[in-house]
N, C-alpha and C. Protein backbone atom coordinates (compact mmCIF):
# COMPACT_ATOMS: atom_id res chain seq x y z
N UNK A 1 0.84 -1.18 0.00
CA UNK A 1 0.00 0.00 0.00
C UNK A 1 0.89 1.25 0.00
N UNK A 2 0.33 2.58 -0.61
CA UNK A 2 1.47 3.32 -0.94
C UNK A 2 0.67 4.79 -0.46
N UNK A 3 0.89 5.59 0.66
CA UNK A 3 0.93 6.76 1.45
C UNK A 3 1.41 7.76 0.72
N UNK A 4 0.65 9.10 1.14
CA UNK A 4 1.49 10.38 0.44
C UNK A 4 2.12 10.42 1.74
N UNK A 5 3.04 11.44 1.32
CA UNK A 5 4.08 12.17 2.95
C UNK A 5 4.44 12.64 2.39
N UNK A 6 5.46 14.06 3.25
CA UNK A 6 6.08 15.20 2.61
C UNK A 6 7.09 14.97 2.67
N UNK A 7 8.05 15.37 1.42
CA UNK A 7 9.64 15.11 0.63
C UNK A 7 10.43 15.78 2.12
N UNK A 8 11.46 14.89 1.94
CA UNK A 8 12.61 15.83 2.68
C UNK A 8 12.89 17.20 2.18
N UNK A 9 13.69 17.70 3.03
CA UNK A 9 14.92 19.06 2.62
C UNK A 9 13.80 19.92 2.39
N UNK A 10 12.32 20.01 3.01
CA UNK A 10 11.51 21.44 2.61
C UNK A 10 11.58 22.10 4.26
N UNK A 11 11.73 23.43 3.83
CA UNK A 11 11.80 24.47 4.97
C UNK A 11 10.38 25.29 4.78
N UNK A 12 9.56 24.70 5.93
CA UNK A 12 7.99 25.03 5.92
C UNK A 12 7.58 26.19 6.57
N UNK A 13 7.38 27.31 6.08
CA UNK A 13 7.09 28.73 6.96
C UNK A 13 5.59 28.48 6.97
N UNK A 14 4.69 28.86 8.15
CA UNK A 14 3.50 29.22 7.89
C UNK A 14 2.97 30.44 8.15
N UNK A 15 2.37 31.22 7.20
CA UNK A 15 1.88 32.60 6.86
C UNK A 15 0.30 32.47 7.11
N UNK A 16 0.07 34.06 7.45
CA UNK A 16 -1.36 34.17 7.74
C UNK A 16 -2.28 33.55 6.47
N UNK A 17 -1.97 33.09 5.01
CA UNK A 17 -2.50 33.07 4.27
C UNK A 17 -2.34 31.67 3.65
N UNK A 18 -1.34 30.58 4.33
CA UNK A 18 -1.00 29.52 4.13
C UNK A 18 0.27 28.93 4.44
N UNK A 19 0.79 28.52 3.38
CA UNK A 19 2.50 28.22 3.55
C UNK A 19 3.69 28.57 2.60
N UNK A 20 4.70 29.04 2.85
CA UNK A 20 5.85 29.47 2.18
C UNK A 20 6.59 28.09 2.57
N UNK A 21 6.99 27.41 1.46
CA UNK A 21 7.62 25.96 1.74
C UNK A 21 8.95 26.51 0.51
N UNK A 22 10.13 26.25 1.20
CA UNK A 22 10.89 26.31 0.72
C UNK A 22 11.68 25.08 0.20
N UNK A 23 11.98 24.27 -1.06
CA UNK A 23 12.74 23.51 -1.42
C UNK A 23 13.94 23.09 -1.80
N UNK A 24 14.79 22.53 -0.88
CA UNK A 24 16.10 23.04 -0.86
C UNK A 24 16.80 22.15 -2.06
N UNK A 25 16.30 20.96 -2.63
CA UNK A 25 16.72 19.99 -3.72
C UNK A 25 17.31 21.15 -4.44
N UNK A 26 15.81 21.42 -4.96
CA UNK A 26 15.12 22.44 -6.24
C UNK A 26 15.67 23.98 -5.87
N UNK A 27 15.78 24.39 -5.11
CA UNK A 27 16.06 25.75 -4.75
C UNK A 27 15.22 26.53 -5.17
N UNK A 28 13.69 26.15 -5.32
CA UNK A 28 12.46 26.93 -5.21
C UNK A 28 11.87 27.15 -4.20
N UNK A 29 11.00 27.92 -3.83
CA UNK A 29 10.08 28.40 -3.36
C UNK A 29 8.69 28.26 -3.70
N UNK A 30 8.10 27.72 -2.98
CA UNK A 30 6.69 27.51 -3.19
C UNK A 30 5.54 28.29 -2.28
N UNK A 31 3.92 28.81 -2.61
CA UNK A 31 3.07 29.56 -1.77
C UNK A 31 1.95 28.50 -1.75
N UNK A 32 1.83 28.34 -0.70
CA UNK A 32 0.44 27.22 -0.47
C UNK A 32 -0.47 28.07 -0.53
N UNK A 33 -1.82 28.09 -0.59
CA UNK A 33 -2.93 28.79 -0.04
C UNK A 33 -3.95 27.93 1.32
N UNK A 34 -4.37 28.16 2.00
CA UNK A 34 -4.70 27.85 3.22
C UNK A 34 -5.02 26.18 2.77
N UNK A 35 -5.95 25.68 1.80
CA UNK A 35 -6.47 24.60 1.03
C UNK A 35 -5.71 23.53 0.87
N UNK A 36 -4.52 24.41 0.39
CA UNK A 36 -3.65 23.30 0.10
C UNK A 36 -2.39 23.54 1.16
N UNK A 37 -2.34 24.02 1.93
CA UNK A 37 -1.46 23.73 3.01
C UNK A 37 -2.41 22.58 3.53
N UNK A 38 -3.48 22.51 4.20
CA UNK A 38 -4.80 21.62 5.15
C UNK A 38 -4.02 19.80 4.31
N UNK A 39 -4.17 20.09 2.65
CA UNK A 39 -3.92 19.09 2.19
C UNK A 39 -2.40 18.38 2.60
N UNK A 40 -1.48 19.60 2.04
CA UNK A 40 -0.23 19.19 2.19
C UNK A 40 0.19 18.37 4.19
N UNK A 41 -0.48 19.18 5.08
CA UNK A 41 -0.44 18.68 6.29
C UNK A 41 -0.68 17.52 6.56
N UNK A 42 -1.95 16.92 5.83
CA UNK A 42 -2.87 15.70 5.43
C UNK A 42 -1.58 14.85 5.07
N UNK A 43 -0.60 14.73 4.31
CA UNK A 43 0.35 14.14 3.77
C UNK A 43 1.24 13.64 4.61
N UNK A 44 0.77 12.61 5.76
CA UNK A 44 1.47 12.53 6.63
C UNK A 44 1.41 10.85 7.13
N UNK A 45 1.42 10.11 5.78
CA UNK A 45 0.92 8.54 5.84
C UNK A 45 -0.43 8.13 5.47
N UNK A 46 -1.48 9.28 5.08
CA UNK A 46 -2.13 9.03 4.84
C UNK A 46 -2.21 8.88 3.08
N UNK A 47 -3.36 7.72 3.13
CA UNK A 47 -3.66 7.31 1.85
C UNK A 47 -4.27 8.59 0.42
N UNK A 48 -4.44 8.46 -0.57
CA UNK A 48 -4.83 10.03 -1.19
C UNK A 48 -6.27 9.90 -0.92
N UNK A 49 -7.07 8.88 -1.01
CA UNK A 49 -8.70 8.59 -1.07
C UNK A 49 -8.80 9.01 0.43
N UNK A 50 -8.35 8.98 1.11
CA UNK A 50 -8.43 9.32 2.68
C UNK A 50 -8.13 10.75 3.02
N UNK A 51 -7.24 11.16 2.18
CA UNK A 51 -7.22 13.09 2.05
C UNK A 51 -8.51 13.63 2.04
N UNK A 52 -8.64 13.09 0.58
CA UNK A 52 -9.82 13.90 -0.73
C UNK A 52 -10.63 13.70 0.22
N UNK A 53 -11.10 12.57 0.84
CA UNK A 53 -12.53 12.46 1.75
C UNK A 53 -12.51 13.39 3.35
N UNK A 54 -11.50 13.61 3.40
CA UNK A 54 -10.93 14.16 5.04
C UNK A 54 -11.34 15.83 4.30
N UNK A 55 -11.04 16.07 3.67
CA UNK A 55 -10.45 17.43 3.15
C UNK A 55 -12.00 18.19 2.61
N UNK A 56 -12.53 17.19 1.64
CA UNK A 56 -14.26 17.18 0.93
C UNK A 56 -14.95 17.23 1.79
N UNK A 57 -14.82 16.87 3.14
CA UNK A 57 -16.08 16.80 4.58
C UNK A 57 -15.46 18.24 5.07
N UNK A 58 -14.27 18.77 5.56
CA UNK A 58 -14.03 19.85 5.96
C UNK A 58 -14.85 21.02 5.23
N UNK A 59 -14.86 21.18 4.18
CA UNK A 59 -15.43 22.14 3.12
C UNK A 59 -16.98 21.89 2.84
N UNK A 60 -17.45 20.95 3.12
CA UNK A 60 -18.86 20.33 2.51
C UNK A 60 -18.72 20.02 1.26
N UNK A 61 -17.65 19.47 0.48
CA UNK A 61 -17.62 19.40 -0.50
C UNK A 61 -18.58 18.07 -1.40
N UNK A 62 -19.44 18.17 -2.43
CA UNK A 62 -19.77 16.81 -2.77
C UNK A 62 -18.53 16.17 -2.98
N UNK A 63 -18.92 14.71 -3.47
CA UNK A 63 -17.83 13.39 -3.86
C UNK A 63 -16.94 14.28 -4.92
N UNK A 64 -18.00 14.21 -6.02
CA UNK A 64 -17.40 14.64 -7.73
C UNK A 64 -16.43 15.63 -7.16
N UNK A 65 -16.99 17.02 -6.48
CA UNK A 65 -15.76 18.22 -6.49
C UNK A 65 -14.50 17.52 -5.94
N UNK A 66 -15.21 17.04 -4.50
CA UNK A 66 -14.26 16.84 -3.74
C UNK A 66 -12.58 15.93 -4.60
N UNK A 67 -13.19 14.78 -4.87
CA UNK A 67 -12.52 13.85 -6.05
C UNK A 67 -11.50 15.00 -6.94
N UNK A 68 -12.35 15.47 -7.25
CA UNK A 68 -11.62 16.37 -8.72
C UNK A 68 -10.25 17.69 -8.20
N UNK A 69 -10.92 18.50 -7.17
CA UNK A 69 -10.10 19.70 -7.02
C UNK A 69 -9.32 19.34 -5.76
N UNK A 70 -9.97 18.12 -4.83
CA UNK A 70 -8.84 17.55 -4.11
C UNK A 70 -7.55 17.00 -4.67
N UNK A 71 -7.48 15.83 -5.38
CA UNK A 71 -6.77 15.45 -6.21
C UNK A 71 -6.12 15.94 -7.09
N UNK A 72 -6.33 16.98 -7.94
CA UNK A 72 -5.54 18.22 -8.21
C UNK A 72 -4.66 18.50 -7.82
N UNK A 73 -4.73 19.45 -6.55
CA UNK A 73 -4.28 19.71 -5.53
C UNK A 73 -2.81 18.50 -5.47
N UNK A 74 -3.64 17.76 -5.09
CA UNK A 74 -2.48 16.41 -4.59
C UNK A 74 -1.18 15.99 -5.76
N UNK A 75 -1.99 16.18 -6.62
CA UNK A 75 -1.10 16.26 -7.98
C UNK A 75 -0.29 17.14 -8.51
N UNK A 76 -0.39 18.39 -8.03
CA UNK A 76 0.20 19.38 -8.01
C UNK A 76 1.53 19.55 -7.09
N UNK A 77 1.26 18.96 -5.88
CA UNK A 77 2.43 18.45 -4.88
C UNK A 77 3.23 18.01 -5.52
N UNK A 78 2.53 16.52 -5.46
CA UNK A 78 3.45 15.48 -5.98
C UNK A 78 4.65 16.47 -7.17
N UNK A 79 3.95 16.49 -8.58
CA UNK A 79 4.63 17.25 -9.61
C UNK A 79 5.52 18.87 -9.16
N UNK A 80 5.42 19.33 -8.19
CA UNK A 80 6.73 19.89 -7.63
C UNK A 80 7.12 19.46 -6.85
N UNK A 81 7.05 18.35 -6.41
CA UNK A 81 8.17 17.44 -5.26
C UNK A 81 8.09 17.87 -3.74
N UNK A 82 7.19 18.12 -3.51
CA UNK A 82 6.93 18.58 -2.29
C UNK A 82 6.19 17.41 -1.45
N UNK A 83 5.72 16.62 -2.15
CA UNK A 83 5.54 15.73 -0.96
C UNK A 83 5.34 14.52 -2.57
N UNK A 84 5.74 13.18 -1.59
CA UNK A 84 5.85 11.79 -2.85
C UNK A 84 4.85 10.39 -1.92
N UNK A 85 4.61 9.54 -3.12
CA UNK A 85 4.15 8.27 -2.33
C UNK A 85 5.37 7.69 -1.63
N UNK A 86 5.14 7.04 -0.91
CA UNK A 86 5.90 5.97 0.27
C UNK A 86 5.30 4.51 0.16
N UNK A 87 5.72 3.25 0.37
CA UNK A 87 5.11 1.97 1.00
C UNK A 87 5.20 2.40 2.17
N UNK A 88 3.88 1.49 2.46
CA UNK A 88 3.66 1.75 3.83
C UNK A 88 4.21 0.45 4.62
């Protein structure tokens, strides 16, 4: 079974408006917005279907949104390396 969690080497500021995650691999800088910090936090062994549903009840989100702009989100991580799957 395979967990999100967050990548090493990020330097995580949190701002009134989300997160300033700094990546030291990459030597980028990244801006969360409150949404996707909640998510990125979520990334902590937990499964992605277990986010989207954790994350979709916080918001009232239906299934469909929830599914769609959660996962996004999650995909968006992943693809700047800010957080990767693991075996669990």
């Amino acid at each position: 079974m395979e967990v999100l969690a967050r990548a090493d080497g990020l330097d995580v500021n949190e701002v009134p408006d989300g997160y300033v995650i700094y990546h030291i691999a990459s030597d980028r800088v990244h801006y969360l917005n409150k949404t996707a910090a909640i998510v990125f936090e979520l990334c902590n062994g937990s499964e992605a279907n277990d986010i989207v549903a954790r994350v979709g009840q916080m918001f009232s989100l239906d299934d469909e949104t929830a599914n769609e702009v959660i996962e996004a989100c999650i995909q968006s991580l992943l693809k700047e390396g800010l957080v990767l799957y693991r075996s669990k």
